[in-house]
N, C-alpha and C. Protein backbone atom coordinates (compact mmCIF):
# COMPACT_ATOMS: atom_id res chain seq x y z
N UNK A 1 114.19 168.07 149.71
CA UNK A 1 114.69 166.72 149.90
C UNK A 1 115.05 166.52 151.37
N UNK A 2 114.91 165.23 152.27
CA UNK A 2 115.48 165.03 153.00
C UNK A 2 116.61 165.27 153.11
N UNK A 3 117.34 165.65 154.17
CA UNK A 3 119.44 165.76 154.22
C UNK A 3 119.32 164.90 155.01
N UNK A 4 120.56 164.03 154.24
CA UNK A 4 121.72 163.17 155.27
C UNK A 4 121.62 163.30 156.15
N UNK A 5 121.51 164.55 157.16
CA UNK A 5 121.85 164.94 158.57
C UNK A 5 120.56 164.61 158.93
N UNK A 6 119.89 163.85 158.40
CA UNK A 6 118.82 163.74 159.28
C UNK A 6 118.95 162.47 160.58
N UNK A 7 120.21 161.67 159.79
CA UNK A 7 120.67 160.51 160.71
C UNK A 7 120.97 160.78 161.81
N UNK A 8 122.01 162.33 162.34
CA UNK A 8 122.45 162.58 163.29
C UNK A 8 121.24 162.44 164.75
N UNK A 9 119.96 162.79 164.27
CA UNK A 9 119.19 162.69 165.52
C UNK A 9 118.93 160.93 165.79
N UNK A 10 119.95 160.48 166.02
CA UNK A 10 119.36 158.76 165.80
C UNK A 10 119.14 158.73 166.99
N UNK A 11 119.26 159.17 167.96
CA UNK A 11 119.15 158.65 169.33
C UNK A 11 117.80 159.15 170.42
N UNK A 12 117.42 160.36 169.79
CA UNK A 12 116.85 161.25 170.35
C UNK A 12 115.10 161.72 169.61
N UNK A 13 115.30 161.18 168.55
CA UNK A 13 114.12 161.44 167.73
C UNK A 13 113.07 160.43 167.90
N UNK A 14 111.83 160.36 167.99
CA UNK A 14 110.91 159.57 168.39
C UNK A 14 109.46 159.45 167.59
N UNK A 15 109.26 160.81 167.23
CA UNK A 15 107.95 160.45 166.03
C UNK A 15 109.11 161.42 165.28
N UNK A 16 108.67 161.26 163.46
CA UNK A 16 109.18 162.15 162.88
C UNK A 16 107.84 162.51 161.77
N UNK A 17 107.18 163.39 161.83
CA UNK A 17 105.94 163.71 160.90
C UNK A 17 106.36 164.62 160.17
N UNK A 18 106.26 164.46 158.77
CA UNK A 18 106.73 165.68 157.76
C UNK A 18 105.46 165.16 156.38
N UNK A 19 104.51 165.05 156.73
CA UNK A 19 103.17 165.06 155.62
C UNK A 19 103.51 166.49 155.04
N UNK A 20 103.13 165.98 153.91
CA UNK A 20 102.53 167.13 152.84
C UNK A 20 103.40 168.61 152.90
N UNK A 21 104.95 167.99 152.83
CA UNK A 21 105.46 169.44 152.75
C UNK A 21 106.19 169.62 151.30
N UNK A 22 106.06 168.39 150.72
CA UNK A 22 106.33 169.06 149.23
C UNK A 22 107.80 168.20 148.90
N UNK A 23 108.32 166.95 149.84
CA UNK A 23 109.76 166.81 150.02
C UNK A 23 109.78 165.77 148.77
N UNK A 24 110.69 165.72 147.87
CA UNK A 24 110.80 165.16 146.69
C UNK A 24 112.20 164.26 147.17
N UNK A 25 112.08 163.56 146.01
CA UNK A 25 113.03 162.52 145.95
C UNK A 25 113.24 161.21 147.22
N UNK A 26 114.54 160.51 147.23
CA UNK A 26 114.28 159.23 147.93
C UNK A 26 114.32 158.95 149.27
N UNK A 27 113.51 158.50 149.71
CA UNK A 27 114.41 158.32 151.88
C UNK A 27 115.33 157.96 151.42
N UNK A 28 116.58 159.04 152.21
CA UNK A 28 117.76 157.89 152.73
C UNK A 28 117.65 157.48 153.46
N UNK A 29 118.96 156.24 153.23
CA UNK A 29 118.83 155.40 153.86
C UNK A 29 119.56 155.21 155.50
N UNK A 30 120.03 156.88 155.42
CA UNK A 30 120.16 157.11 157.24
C UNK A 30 119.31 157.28 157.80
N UNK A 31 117.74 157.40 157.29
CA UNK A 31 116.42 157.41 158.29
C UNK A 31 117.23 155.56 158.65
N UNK A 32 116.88 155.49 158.50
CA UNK A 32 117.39 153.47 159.63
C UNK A 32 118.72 153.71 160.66
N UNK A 33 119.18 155.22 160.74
CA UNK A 33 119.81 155.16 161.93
C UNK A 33 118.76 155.27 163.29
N UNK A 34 117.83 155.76 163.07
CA UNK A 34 116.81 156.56 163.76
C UNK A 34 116.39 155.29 164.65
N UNK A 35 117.48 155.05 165.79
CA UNK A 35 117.22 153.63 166.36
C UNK A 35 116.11 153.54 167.37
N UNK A 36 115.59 155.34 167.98
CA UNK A 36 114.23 155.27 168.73
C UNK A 36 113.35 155.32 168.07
N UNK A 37 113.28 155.93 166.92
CA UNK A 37 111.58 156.05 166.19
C UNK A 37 110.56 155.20 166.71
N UNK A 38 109.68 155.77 167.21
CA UNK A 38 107.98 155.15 167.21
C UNK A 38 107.47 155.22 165.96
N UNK A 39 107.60 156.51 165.30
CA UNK A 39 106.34 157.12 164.72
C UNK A 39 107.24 157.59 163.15
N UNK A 40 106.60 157.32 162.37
CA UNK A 40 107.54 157.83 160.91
C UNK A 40 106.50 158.21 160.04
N UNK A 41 105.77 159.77 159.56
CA UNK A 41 104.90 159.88 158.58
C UNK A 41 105.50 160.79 157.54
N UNK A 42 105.49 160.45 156.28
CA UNK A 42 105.72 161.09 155.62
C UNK A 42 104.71 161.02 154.11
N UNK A 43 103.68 160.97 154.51
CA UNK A 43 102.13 161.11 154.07
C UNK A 43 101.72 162.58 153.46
N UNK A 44 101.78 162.10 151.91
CA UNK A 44 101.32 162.92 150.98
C UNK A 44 102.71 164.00 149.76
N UNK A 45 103.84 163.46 149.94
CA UNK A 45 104.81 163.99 149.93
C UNK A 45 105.35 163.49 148.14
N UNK A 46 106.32 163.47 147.37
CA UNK A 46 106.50 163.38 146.34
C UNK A 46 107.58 162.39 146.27
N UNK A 47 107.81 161.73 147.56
CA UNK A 47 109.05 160.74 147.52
C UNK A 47 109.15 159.78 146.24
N UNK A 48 110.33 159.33 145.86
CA UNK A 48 110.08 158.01 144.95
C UNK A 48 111.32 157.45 145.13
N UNK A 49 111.59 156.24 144.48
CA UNK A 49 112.18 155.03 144.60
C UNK A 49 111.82 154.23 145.44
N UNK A 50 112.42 153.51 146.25
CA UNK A 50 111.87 151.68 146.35
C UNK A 50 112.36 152.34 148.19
N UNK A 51 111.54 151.75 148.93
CA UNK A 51 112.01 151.58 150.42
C UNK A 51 112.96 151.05 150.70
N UNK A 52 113.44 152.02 151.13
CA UNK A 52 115.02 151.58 151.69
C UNK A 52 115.32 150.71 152.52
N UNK A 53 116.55 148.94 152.04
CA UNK A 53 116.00 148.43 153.53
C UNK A 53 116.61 148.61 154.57
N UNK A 54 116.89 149.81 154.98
CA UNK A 54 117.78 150.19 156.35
C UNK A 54 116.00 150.36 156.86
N UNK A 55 115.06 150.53 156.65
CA UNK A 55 113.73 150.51 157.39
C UNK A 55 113.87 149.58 158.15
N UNK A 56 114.03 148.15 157.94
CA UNK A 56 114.83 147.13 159.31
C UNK A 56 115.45 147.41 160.23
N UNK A 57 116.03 148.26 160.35
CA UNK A 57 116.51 148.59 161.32
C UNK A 57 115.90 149.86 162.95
N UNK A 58 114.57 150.42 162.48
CA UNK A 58 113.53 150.80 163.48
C UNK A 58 113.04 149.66 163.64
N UNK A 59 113.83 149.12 164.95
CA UNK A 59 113.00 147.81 165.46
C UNK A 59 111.85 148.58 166.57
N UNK A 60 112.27 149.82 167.02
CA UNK A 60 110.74 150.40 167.95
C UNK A 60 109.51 150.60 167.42
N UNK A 61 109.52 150.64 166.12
CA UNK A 61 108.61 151.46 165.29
C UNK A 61 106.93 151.11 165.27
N UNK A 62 106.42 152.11 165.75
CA UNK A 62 105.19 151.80 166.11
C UNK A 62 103.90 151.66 165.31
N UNK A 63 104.34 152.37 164.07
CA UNK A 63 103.23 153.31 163.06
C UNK A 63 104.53 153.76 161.93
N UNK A 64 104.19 153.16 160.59
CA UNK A 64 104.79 153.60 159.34
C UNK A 64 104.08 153.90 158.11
N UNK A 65 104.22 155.24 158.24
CA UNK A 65 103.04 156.20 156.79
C UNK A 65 104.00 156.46 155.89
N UNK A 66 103.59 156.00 154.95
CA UNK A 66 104.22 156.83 153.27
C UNK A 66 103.62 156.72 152.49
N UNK A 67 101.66 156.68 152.91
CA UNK A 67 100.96 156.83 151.68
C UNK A 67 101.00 158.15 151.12
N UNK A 68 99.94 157.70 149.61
CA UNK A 68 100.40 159.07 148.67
C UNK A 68 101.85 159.64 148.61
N UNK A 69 102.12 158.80 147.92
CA UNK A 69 103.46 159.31 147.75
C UNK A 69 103.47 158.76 145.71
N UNK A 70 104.85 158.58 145.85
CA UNK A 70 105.16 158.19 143.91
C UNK A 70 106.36 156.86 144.11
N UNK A 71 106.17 156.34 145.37
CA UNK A 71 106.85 155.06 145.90
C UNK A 71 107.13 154.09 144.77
N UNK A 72 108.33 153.58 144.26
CA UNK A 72 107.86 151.85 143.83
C UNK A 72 109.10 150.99 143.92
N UNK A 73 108.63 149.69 143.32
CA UNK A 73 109.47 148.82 143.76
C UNK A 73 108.56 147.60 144.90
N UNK A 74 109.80 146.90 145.48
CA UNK A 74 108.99 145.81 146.15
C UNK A 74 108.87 146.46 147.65
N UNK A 75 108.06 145.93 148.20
CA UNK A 75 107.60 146.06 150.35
C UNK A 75 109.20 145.98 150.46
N UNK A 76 109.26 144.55 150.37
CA UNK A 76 110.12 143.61 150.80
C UNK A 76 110.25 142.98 152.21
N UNK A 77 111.33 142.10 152.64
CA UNK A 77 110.87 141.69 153.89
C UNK A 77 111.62 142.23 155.05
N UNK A 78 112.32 143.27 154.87
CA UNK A 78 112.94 144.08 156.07
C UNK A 78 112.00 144.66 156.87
N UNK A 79 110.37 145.06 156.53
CA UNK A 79 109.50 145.24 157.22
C UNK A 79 108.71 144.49 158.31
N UNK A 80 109.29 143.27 158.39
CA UNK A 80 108.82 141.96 158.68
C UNK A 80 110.38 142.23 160.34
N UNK A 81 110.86 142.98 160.13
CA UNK A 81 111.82 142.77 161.54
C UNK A 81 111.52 143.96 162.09
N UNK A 82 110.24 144.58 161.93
CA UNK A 82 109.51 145.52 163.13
C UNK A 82 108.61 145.17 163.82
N UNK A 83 109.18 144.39 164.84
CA UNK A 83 107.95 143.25 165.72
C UNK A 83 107.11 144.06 166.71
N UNK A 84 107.26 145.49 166.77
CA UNK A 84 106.02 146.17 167.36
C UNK A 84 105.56 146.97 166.37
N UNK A 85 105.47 146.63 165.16
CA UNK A 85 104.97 147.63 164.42
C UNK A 85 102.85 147.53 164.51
N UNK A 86 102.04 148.32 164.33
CA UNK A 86 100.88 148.25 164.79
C UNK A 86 100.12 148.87 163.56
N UNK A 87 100.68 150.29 162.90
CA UNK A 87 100.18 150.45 161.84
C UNK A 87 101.12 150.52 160.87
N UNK A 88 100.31 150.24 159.40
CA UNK A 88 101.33 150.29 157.84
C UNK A 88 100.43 150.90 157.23
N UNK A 89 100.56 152.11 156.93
CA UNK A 89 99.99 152.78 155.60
C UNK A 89 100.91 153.28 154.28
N UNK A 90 101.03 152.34 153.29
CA UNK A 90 101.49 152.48 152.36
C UNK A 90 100.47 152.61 151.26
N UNK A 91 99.31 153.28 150.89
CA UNK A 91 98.90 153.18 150.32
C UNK A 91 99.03 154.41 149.26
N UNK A 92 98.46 154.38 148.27
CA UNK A 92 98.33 155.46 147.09
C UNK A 92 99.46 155.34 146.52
N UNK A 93 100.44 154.93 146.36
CA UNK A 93 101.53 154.77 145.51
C UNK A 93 102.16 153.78 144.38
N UNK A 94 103.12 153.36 144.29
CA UNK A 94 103.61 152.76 142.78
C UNK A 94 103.96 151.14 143.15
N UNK A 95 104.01 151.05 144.21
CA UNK A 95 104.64 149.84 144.67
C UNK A 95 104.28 148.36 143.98
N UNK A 96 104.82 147.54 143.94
CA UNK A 96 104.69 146.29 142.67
C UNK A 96 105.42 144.97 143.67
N UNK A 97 104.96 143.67 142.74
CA UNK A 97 105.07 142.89 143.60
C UNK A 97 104.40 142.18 144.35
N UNK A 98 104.94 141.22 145.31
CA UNK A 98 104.07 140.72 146.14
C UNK A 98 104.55 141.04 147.63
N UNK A 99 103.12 140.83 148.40
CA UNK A 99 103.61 141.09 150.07
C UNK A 99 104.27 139.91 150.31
N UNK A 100 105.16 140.48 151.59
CA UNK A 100 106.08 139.84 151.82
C UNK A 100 105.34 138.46 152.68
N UNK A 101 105.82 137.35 152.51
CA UNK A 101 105.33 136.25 153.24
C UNK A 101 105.60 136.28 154.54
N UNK A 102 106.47 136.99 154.92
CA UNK A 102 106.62 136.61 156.83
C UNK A 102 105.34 137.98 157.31
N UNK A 103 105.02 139.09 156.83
CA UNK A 103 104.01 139.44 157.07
C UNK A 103 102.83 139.05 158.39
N UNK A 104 102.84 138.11 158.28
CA UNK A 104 102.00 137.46 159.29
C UNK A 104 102.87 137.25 160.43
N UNK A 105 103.96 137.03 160.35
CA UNK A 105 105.05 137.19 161.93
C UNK A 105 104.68 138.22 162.71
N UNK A 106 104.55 139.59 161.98
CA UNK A 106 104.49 140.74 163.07
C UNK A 106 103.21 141.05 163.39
N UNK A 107 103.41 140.20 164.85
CA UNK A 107 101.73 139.62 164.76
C UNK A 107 101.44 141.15 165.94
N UNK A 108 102.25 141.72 166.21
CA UNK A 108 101.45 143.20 166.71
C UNK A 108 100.69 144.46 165.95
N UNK A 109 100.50 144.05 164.46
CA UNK A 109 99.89 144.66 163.61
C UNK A 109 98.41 144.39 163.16
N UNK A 110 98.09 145.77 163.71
CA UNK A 110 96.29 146.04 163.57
C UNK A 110 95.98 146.61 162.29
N UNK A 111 96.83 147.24 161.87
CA UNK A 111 95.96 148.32 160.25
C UNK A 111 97.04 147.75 159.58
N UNK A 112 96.66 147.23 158.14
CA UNK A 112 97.43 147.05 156.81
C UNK A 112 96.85 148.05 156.09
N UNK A 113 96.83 149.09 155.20
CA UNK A 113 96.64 149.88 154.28
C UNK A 113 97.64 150.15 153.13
N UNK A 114 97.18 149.10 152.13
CA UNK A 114 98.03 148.86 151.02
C UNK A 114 97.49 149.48 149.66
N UNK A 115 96.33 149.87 149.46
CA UNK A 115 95.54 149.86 148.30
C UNK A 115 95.90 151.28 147.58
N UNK A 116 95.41 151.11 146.71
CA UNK A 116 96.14 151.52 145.28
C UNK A 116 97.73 151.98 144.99
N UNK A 117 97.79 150.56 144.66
CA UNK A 117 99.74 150.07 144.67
C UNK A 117 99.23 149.30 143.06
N UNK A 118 100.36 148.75 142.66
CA UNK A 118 100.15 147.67 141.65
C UNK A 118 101.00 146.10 141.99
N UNK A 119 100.32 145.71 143.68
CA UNK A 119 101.08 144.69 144.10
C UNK A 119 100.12 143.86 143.55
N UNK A 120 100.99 142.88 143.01
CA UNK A 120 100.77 141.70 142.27
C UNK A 120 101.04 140.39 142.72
N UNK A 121 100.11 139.95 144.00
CA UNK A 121 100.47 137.88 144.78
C UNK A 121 99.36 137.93 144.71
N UNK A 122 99.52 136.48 145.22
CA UNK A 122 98.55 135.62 146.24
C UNK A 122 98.47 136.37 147.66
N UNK A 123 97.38 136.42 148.31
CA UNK A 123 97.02 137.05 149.50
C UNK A 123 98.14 136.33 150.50
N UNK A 124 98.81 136.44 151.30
CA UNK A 124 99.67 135.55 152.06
C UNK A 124 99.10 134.92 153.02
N UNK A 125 99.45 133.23 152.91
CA UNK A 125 98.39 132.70 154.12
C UNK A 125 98.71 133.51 155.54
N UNK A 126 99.88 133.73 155.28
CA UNK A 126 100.36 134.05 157.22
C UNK A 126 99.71 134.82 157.67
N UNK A 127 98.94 135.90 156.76
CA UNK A 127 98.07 137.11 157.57
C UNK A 127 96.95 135.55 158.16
N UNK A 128 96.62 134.98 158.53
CA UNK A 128 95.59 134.51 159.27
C UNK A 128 96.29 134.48 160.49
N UNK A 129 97.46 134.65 160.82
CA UNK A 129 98.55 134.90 161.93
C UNK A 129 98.06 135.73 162.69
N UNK A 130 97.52 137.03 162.47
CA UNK A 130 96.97 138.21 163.11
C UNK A 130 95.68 138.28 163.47
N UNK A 131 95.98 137.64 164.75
CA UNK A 131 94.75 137.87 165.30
C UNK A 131 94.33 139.16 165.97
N UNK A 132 94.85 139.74 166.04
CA UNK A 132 94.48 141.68 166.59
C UNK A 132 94.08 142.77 165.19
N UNK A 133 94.32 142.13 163.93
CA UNK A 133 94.57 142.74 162.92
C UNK A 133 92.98 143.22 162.91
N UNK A 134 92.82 144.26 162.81
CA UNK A 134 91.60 145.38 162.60
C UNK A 134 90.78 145.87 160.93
N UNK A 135 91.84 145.94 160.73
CA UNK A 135 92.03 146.68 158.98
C UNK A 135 92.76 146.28 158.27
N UNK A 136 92.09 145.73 157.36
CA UNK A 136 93.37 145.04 155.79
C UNK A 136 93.09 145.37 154.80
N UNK A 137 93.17 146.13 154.19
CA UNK A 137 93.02 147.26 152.86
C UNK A 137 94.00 146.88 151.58
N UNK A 138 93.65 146.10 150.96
CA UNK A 138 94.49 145.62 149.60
C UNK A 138 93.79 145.84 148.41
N UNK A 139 92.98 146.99 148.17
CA UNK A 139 91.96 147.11 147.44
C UNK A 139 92.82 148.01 145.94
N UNK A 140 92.57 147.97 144.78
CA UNK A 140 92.63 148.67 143.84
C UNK A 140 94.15 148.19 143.50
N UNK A 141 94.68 147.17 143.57
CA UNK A 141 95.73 146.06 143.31
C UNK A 141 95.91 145.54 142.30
N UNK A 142 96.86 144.55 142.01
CA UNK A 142 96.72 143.43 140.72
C UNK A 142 96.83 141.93 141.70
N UNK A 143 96.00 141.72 142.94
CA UNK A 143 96.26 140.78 143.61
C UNK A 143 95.08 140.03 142.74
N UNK A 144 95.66 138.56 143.15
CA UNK A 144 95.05 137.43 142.32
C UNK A 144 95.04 136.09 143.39
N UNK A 145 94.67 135.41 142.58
CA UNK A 145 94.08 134.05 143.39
C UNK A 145 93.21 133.66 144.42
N UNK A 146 92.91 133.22 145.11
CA UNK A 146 91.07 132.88 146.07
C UNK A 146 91.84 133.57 147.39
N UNK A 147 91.43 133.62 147.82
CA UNK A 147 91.21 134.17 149.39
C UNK A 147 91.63 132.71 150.63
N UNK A 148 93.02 132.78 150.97
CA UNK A 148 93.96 131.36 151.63
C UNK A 148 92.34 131.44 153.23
N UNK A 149 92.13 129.73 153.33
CA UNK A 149 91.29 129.78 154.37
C UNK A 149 91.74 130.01 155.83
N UNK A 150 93.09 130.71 155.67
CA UNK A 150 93.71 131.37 156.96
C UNK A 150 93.12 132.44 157.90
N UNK A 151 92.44 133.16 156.31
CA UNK A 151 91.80 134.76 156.52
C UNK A 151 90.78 134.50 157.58
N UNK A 152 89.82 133.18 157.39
CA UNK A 152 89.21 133.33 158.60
C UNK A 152 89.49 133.33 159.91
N UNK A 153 90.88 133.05 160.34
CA UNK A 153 91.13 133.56 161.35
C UNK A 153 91.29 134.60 161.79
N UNK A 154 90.64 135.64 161.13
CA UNK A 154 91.25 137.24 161.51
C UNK A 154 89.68 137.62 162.22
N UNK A 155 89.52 137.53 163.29
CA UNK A 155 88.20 137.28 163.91
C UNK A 155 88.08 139.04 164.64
N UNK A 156 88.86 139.64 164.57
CA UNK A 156 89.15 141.05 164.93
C UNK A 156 88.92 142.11 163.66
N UNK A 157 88.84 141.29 162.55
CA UNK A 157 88.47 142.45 161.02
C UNK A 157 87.28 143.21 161.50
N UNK A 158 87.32 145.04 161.40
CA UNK A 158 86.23 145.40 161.35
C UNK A 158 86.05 145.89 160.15
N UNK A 159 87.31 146.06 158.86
CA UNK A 159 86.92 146.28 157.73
C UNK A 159 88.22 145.81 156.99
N UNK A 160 87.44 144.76 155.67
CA UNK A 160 88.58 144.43 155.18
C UNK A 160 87.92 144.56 153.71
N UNK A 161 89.11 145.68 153.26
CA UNK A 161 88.97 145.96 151.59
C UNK A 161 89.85 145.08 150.66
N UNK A 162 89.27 144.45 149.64
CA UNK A 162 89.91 143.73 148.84
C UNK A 162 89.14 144.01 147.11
N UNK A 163 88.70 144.92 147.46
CA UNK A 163 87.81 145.35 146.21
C UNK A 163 88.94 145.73 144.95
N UNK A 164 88.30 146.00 143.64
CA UNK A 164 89.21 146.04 142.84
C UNK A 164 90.55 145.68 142.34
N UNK A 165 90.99 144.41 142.43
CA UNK A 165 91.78 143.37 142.00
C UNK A 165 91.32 142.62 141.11
């Protein structure tokens, strides 16, 4: 499991990569002291419960991995106040719901990687917001309804999965 003490490095810590070491149970929610983080992977790991929203609070955060994991619950919109965030890989996990609508605010985001979750919206118009956005991966979902004519503004897609919904 993560320890508590992981908060103490809040000042000094900058990527934190811990893939695939086997760490069970929930982020706490003193990772959101971690006021330098760039970099947060914790990709392939056995975490579960719902994202903590002290994640709002890495306003540096450059890149956020917690695919493959046993994640669920909603995104929510505390992810939406990481205005340099660039990549999101949340994929392979439990997560439910819909994406968050301000989504399209953090318009410094190139990779979405959401797919195989059981998020359940409407595509959000605001992603036509992102114009740098590269990769949007919402594939193997319970997303529903037509495709908002926002999307064509994403004139930077070099691959966008929406398969299996």
């Amino acid at each position: 499991m993560l320890p508590l003490s992981t908060g103490n490095l809040s000042t000094s810590l900058i990527r934190f990569f811990a893939y695939s070491c086997k760490i069970k149970g929930r982020i706490p929610s003193i990772v959101g002291n971690l006021s330098s983080l760039l970099f947060l992977d914790f990709t392939g790991n056995n975490l579960v419960g719902s994202i903590s929203t002290s994640i709002g609070n890495l306003r540096n955060l450059r890149c956020f991995n917690l695919s493959d994991n046993k994640l669920t619950g909603f995104i929510g919109d505390n992810i939406c106040k990481l205005q340099h965030l660039g990549e999101i890989y949340m994929g392979q996990n439990q997560l439910s719901g819909s994406l968050p609508n301000c989504l399209g605010n953090v318009t410094s985001l190139r990779e979405i990687r959401l797919g195989y979750n059981k998020l359940s919206s409407n595509i959000p118009t605001s992603l036509g917001n992102l114009k740098d956005l590269v990769v949007l991966d919402l594939s193997s979902n319970n997303m529903v309804g037509s495709l908002p004519p926002e999307i064509g503004n994403l004139k930077a897609v070099t691959l966008m999965d929406l398969s299996m919904n």
